[in-house]
Protein backbone atom coordinates (compact mmCIF):
# COMPACT_ATOMS: atom_id res chain seq x y z
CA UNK A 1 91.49 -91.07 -9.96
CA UNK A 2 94.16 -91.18 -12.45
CA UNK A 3 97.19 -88.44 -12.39
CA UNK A 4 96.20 -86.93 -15.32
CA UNK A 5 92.60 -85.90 -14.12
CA UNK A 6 93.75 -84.80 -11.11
CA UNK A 7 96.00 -82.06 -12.72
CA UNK A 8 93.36 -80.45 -14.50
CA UNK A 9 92.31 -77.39 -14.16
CA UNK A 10 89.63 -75.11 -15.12
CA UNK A 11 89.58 -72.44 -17.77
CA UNK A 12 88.70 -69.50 -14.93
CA UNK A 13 91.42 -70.56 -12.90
CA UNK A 14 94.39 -70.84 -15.08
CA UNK A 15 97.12 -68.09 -15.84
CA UNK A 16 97.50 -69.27 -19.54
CA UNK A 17 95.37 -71.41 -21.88
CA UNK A 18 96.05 -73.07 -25.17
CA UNK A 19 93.95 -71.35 -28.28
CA UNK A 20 91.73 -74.12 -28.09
CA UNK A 21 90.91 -73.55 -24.52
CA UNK A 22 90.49 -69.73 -25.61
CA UNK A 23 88.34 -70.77 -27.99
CA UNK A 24 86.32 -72.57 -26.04
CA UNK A 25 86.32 -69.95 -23.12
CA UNK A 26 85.53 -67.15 -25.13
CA UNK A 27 83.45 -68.90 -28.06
CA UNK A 28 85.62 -67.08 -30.83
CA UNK A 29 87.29 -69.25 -33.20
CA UNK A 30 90.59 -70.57 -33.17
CA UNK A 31 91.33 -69.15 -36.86
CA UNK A 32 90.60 -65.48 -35.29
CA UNK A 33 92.27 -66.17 -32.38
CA UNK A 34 95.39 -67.45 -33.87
CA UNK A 35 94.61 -64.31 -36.26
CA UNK A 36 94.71 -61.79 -32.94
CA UNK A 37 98.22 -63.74 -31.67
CA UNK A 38 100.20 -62.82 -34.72
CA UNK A 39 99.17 -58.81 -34.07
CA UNK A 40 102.01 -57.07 -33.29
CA UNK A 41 101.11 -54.69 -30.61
CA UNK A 42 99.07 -58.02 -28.74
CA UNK A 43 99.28 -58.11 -25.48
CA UNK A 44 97.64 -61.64 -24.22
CA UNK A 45 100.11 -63.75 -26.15
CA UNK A 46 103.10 -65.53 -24.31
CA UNK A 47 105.14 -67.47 -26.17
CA UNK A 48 106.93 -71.05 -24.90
CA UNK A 49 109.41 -71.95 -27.12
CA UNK A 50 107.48 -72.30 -30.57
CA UNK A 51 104.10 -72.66 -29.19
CA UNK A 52 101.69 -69.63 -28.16
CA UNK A 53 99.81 -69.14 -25.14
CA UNK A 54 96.73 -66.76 -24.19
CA UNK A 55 97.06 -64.77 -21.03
CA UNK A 56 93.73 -65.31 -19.32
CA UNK A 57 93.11 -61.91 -17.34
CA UNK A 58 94.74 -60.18 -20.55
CA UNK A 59 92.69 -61.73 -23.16
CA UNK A 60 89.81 -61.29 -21.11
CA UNK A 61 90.31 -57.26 -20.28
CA UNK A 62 90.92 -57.44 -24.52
CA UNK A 63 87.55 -59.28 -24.66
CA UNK A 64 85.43 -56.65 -22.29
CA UNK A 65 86.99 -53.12 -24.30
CA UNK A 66 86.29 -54.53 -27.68
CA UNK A 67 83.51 -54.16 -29.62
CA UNK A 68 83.81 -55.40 -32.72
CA UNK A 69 86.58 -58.73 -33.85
C-alpha cells in the first residue's frame, strides 16, 4: 500500500473537507457551495492561507436547519 492511500480518509471522519469533497458529501454543487463560503455571516468556512475549507459538523448542522439553498 502506497503512502498516499494510506493517509486517506473518509468524508464522515474528517474535521475539514475541500468544496469538492463537500460537494460530493452533501450532493450540492461546488458553484453554490463556493456561493455559501463567500457569505459573510458563514460559519462552516475556515480559511488556510488563500484556500477555503468546509467545517464538517458545521456545514452539516447548516445542512439539517435549512430548507431551502
Amino acid at each position: 500500500m502506497t503512502e498516499a492511500k494510506a493517509l486517506e480518509i473518509p468524508f464522515w471522519l474528517k474535521v475539514t473537507m475541500t468544496i469538492k469533497e463537500a460537494a460530493a458529501y452533501s450532493n450540492i454543487g461546488i458553484n453554490k457551495i463556493e456561493e455559501l463560503l463567500k457569505q459573510p455571516k458563514c460559519d462552516f468556512v475556515l480559511y488556510v492561507g488563500n484556500k477555503k475549507l468546509v467545517k464538517r459538523k458545521e456545514f452539516e448542522k447548516y445542512i439539517s436547519k435549512t430548507v431551502e439553498i
